[in-house]
Protein backbone atom coordinates (compact mmCIF):
# COMPACT_ATOMS: atom_id res chain seq x y z
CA UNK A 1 7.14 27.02 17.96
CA UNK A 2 6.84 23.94 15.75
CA UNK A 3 4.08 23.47 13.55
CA UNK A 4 3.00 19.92 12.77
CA UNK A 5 1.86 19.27 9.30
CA UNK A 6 0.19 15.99 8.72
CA UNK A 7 2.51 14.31 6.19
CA UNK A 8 0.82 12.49 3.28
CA UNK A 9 3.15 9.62 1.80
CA UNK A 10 2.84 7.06 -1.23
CA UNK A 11 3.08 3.54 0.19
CA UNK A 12 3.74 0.51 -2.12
CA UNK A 13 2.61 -2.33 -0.41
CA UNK A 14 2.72 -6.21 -1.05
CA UNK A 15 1.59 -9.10 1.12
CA UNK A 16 2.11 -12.30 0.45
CA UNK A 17 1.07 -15.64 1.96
CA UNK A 18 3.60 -18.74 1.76
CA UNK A 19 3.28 -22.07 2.08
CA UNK A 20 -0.46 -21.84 1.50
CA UNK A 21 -0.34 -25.25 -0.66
CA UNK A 22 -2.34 -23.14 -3.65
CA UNK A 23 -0.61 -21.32 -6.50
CA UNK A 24 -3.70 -18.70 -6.84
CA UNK A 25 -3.48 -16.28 -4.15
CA UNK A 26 -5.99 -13.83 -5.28
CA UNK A 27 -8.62 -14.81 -1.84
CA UNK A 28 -5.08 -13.81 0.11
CA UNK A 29 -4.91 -10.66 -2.16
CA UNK A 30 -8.45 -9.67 -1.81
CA UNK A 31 -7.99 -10.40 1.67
CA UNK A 32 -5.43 -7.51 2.20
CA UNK A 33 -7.34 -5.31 -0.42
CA UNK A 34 -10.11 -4.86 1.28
CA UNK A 35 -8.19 -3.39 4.18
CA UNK A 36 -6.74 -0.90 2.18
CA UNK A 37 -10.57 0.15 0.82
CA UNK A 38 -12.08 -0.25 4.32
CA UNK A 39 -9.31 3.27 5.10
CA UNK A 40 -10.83 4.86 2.76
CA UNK A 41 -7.48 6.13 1.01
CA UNK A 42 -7.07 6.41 -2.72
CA UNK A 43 -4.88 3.12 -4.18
CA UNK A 44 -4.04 1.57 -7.00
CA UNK A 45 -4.14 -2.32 -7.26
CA UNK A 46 -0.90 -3.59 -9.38
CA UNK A 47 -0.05 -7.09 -10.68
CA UNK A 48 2.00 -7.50 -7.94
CA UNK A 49 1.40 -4.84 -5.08
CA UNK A 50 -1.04 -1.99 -3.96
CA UNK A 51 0.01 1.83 -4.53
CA UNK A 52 -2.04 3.69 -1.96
CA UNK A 53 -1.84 7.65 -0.56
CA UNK A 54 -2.46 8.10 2.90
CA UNK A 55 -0.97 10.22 5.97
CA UNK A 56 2.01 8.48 7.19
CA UNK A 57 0.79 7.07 10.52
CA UNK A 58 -2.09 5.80 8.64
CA UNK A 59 -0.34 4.14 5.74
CA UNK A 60 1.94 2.20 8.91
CA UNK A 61 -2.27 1.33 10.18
CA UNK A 62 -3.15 0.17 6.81
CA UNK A 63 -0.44 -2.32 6.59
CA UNK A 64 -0.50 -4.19 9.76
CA UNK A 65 -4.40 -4.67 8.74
CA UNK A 66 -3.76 -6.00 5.82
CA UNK A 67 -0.69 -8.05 7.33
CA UNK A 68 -3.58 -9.60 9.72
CA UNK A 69 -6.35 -9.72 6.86
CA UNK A 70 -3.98 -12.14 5.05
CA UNK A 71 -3.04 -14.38 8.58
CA UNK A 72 -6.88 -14.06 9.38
CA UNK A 73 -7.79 -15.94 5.89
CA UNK A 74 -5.71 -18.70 7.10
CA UNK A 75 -1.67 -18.01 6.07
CA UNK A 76 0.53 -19.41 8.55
CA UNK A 77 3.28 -17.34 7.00
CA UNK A 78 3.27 -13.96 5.35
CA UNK A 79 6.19 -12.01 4.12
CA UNK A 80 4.72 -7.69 3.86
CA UNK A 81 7.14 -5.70 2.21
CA UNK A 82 6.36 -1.83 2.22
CA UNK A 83 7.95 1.37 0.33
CA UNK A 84 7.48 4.66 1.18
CA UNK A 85 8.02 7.65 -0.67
CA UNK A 86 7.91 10.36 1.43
CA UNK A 87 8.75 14.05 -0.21
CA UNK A 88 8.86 16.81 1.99
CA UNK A 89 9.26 19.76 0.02
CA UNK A 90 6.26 19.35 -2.52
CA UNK A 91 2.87 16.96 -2.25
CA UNK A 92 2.28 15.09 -5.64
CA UNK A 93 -0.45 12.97 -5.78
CA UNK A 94 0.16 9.18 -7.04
CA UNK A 95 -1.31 10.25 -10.86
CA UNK A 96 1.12 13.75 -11.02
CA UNK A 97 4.43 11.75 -10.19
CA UNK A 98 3.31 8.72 -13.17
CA UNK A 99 2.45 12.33 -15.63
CA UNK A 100 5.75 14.00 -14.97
CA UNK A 101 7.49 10.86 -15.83
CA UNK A 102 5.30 10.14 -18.87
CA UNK A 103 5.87 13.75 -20.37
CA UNK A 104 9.61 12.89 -20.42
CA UNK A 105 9.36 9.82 -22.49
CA UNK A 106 7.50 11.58 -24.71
């Protein structure tokens, strides 16, 4: 008998518009963020990406919305990159893995 466990992952995302004829791309930015915030997930906005925790099938939901958020505001070309860190053996939240790191410089 297998026993599914929903699978929570942290995803690194970063969307971004080319050939927009602007060097600000914060409405693009916004654009994607507010997907992210409509999912209801904790994240963490970055100079230059989003950090968000979500279940894995949702994270994959998350960044085709924000993909489209970003072609919706009027990109004809977007390049999405996404990480995911997916542990198996042990959930750590976004702020334990940054802690664990931090006591070792310490």
């Amino acid at each position: 008998m297998v026993i599914l466990v929903k699978r929570f992952v942290v995803a690194e995302l970063s969307v971004v518009p080319v050939g927009t004829g602007r060097t600000g791309l914060s409405d693009y930015i916004a654009a994607a963020l507010r997907e992210v915030k409509r999912a209801g997930v904790k994240y963490q906005l970055c100079p230059t990406c989003t950090v968000f925790e979500a279940e894995f099938d949702t994270a994959l939901k998350i960044v085709k919305a924000a993909h489209q958020a970003v072609i919706d505001s009027g990109a004809k070309r977007v390049i999405t990159t996404l990480r995911i860190d997916d542990r198996l053996d042990i959930q750590r939240t976004m702020e334990e893995r940054v802690k664990r790191v931090a006591e070792k410089t310490k």
